[in-house]
C-alpha atoms as a PDB file:
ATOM      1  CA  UNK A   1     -16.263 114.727 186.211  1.00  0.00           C
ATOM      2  CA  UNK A   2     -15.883 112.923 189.544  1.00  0.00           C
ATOM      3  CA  UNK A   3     -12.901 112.499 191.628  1.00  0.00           C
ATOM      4  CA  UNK A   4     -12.629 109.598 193.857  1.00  0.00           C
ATOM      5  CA  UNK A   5      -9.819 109.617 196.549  1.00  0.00           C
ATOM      6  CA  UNK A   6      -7.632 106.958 195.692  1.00  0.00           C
ATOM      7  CA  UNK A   7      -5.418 107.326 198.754  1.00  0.00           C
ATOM      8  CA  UNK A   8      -5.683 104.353 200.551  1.00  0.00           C
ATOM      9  CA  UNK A   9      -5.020 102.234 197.381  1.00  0.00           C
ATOM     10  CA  UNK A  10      -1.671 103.593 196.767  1.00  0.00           C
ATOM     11  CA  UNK A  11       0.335 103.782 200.179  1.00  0.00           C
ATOM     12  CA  UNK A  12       3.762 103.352 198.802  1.00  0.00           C
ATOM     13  CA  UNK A  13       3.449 106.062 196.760  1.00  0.00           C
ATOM     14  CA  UNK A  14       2.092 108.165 199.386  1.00  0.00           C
ATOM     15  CA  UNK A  15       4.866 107.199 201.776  1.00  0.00           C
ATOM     16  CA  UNK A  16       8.112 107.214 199.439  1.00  0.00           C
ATOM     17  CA  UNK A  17       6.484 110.857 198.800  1.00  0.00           C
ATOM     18  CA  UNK A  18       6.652 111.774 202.341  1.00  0.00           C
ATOM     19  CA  UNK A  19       9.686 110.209 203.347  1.00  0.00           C
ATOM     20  CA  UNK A  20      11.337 112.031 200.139  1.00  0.00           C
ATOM     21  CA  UNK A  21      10.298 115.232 199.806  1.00  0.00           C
ATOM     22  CA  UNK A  22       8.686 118.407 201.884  1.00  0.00           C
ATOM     23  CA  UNK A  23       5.247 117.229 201.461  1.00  0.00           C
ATOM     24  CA  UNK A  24       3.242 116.816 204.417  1.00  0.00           C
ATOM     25  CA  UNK A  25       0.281 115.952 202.757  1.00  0.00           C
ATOM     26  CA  UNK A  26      -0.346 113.728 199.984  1.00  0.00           C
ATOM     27  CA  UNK A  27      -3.741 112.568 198.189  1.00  0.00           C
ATOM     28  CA  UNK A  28      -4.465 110.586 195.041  1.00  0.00           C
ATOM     29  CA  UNK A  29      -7.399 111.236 193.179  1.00  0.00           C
ATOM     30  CA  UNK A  30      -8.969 109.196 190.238  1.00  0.00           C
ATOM     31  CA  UNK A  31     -11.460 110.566 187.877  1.00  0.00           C
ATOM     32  CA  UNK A  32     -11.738 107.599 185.301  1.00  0.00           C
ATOM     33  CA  UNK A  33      -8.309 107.146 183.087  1.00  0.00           C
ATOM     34  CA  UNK A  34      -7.269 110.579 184.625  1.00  0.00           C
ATOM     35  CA  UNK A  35      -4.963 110.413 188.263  1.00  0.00           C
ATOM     36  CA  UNK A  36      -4.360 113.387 190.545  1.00  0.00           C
ATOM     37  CA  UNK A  37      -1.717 113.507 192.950  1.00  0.00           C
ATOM     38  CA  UNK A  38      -1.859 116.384 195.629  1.00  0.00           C
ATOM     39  CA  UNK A  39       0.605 117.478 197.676  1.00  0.00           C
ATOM     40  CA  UNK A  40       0.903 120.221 200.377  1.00  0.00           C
ATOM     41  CA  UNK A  41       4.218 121.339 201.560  1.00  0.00           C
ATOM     42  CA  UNK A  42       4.740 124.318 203.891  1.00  0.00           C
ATOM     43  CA  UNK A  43       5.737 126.439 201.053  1.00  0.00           C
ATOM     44  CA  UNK A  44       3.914 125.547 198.216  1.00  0.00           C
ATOM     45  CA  UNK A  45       0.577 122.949 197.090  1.00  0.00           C
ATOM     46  CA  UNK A  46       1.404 120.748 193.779  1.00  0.00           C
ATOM     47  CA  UNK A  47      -1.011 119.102 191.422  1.00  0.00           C
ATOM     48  CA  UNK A  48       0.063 116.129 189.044  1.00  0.00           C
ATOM     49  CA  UNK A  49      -2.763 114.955 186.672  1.00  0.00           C
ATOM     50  CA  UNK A  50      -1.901 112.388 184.459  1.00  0.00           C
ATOM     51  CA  UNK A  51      -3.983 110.088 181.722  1.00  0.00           C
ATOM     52  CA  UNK A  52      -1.714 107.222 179.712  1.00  0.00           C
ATOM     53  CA  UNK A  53      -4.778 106.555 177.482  1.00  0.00           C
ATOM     54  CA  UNK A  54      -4.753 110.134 176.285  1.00  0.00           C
ATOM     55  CA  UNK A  55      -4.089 113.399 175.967  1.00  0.00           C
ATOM     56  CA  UNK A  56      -5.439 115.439 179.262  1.00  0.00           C
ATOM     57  CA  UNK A  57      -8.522 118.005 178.136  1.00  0.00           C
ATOM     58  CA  UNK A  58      -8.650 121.934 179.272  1.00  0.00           C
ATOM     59  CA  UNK A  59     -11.894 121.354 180.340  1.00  0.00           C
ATOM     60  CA  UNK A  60     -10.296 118.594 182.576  1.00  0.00           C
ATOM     61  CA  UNK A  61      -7.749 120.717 183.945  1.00  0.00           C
ATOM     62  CA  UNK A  62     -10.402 123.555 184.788  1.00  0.00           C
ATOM     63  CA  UNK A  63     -12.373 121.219 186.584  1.00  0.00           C
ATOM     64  CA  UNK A  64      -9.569 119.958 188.939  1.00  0.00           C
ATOM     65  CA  UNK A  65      -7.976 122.958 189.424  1.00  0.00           C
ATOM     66  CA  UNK A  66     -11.801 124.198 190.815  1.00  0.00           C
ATOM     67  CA  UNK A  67     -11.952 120.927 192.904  1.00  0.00           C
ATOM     68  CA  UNK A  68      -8.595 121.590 194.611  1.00  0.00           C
ATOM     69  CA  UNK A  69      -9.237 125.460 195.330  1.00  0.00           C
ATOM     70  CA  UNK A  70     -12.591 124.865 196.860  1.00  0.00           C
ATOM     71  CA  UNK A  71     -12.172 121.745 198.753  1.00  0.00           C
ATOM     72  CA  UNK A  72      -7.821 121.643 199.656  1.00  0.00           C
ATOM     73  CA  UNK A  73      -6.073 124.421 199.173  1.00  0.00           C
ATOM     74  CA  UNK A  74      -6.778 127.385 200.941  1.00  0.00           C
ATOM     75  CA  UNK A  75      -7.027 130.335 198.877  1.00  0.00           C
ATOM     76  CA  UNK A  76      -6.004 132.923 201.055  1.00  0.00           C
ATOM     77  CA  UNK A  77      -2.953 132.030 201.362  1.00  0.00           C
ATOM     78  CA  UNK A  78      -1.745 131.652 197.634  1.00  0.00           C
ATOM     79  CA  UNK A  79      -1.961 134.355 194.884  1.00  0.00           C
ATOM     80  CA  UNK A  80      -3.549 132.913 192.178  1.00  0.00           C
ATOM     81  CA  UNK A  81      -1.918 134.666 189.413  1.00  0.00           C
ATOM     82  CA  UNK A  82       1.424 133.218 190.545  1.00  0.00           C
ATOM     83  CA  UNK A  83       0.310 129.281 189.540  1.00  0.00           C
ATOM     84  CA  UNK A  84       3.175 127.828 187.528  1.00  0.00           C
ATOM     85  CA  UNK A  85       1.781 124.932 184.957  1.00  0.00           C
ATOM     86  CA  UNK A  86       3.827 122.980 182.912  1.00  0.00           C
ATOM     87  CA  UNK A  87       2.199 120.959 180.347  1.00  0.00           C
ATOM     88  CA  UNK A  88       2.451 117.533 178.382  1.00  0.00           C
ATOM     89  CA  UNK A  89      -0.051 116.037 176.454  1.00  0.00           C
ATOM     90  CA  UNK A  90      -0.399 113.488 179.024  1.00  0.00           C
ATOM     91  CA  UNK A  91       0.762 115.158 182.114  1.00  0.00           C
ATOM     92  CA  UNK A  92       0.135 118.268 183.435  1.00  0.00           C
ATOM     93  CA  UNK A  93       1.958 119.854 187.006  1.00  0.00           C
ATOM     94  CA  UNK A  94       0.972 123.105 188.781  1.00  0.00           C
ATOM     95  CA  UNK A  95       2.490 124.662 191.511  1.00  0.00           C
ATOM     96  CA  UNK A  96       0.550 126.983 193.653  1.00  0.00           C
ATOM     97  CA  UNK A  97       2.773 128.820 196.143  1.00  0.00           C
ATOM     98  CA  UNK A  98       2.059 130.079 199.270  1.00  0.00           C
ATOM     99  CA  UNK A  99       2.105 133.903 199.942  1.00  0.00           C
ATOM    100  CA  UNK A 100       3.447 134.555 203.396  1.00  0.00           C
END
């Protein structure tokens, strides 16, 4: 699996996010029929996958989730047994707080 950053191609998104919430950073990611939105706030990093073809795969979820904690989110600031995931078939959201 491959994500592409998707970013540039969906600006509103990015800004409405921005303007609306805590974020101060936000990325979208595609990896075929699968989308990624990440978001950093000072407090916390979120995850959004989503597929509308189908349901979203473990193995799928693994494999982001490893993306994002080597390459975005850094680990020594979050305790990784305190990652909240709530799952859908076709959407699944993780919060990974920040440990102060």
């Amino acid at each position: 699996m491959k994500l592409i950053n998707t970013t540039n191609s969906h600006a509103e998104l990015v800004t409405k996010q921005l303007e609306n919430t805590d974020a101060t950073l936000v990325e979208t990611y595609s990896a075929g029929n699968t989308d990624v939105i990440f978001t950093q706030a000072p407090t916390h990093y979120e995850l959004l996958i989503t597929n509308k073809h189908r349901a979203i795969r473990q193995d799928e979820v693994e494999k982001i989730r490893a993306f994002f904690l080597k390459r975005k989110i850094d680990t020594d600031r979050i305790d990784q047994s305190k990652i909240q995931t709530l799952i859908c078939p076709t959407l699944i959201e993780m919060s990974i707080p920040i440990v102060n």
